[in-house]
C-alpha atoms as a PDB file:
ATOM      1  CA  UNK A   1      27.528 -17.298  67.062  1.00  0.00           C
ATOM      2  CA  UNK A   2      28.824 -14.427  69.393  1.00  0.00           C
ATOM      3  CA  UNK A   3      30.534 -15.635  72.471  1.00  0.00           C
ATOM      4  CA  UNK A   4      28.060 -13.898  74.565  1.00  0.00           C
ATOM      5  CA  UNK A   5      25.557 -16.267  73.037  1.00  0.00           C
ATOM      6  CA  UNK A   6      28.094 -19.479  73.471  1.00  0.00           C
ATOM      7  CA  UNK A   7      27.834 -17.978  77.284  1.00  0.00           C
ATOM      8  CA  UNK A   8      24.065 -18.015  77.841  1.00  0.00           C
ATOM      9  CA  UNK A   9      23.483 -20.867  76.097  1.00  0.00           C
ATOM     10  CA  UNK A  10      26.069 -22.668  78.838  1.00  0.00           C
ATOM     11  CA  UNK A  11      24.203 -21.285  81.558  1.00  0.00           C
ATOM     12  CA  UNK A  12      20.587 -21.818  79.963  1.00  0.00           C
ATOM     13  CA  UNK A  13      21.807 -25.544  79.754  1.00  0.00           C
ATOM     14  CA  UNK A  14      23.276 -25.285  83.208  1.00  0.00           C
ATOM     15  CA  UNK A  15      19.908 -23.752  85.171  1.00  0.00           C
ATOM     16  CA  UNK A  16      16.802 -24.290  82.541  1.00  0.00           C
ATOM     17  CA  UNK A  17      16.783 -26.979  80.611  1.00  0.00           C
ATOM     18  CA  UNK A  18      20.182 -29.521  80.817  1.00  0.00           C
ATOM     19  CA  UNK A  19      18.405 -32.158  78.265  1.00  0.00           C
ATOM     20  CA  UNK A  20      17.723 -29.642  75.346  1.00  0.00           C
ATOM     21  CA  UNK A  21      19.974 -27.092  73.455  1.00  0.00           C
ATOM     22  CA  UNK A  22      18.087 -23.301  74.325  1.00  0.00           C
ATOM     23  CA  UNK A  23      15.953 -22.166  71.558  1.00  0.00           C
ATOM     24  CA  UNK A  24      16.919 -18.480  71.744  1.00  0.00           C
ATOM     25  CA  UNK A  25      13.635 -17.557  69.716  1.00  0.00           C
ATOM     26  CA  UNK A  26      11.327 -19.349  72.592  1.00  0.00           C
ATOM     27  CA  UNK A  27       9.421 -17.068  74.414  1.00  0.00           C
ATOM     28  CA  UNK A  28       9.924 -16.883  78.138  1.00  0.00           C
ATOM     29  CA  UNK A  29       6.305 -17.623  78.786  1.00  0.00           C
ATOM     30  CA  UNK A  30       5.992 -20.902  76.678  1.00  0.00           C
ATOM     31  CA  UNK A  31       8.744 -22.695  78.863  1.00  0.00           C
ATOM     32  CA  UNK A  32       7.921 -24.155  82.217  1.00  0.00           C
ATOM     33  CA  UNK A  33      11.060 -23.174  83.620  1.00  0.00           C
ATOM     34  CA  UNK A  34       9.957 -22.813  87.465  1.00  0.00           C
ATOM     35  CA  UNK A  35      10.282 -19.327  88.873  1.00  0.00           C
ATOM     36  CA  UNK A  36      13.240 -20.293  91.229  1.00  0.00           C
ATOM     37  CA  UNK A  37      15.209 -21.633  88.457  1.00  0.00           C
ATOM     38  CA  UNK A  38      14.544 -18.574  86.366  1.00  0.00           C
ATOM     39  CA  UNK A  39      16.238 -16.647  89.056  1.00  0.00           C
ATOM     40  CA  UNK A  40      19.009 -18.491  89.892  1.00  0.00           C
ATOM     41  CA  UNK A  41      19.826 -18.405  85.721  1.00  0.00           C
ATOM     42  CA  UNK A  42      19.395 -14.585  86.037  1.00  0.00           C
ATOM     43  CA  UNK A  43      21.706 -14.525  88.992  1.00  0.00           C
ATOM     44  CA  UNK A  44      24.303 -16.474  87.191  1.00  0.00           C
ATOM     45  CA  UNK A  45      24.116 -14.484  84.137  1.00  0.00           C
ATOM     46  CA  UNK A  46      24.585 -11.525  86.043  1.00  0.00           C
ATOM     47  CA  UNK A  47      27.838 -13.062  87.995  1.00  0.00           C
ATOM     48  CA  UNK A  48      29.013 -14.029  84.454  1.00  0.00           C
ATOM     49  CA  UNK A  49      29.112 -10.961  82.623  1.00  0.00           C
ATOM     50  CA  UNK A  50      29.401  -8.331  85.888  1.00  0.00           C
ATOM     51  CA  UNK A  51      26.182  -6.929  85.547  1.00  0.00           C
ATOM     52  CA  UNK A  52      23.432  -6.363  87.760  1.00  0.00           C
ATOM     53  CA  UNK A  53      19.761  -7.274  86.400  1.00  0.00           C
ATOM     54  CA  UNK A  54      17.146  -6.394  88.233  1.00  0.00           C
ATOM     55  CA  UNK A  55      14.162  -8.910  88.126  1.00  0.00           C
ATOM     56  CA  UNK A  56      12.040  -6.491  86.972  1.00  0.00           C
ATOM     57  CA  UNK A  57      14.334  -5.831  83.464  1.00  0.00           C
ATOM     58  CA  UNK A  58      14.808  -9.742  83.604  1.00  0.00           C
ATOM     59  CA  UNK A  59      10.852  -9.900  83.632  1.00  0.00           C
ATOM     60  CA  UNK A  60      11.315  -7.803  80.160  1.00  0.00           C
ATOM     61  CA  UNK A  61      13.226  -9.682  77.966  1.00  0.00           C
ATOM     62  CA  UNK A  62      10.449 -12.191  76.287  1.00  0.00           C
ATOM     63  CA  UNK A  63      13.349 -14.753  75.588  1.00  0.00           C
ATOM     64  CA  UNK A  64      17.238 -15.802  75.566  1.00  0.00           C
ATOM     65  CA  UNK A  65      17.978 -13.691  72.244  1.00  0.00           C
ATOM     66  CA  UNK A  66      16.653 -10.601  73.973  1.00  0.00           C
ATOM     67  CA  UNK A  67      18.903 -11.126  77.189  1.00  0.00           C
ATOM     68  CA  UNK A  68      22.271 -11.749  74.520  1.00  0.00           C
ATOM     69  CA  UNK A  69      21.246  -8.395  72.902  1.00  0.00           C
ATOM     70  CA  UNK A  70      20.869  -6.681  76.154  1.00  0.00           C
ATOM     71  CA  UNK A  71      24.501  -8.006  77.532  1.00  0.00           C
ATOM     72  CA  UNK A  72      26.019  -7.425  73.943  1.00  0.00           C
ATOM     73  CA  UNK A  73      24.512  -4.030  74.195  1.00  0.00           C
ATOM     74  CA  UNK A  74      25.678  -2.942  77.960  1.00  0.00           C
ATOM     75  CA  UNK A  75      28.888  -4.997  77.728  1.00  0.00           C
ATOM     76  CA  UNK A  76      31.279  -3.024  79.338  1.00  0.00           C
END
């Protein structure tokens, strides 16, 4: 596991779900995460890793595996 997935699955556990371990394969859609929490999980993603996401990208990735190859992709 990459540490940029040890990082989002901290903050998924922290903001989404704190009872379950993230399935990273999950699709965005399927969860019931509320759209305030979703938000607030973006916004701490993006304080984590110093990047700025844009709800709109966010709105792109269909689950967690596609946000750790976007920040393992634009890592700077």
């Amino acid at each position: 596991m990459s540490n940029t997935h040890d990082r989002v699955s901290s903050l998924a556990r922290k903001f989404l779900d704190p009872q379950r371990e993230p399935n990273f394969d999950a699709s965005f859609g399927d969860s019931s995460i509320s759209s305030m929490d979703a938000m607030a999980f973006a916004k701490a993603v993006g304080s984590e890793f110093n990047v700025e996401i844009s709800a709109e990208d966010f709105a792109n990735f269909n689950c967690l595996r596609d946000l750790v190859s976007y920040l393992d992709s634009n890592a700077s």
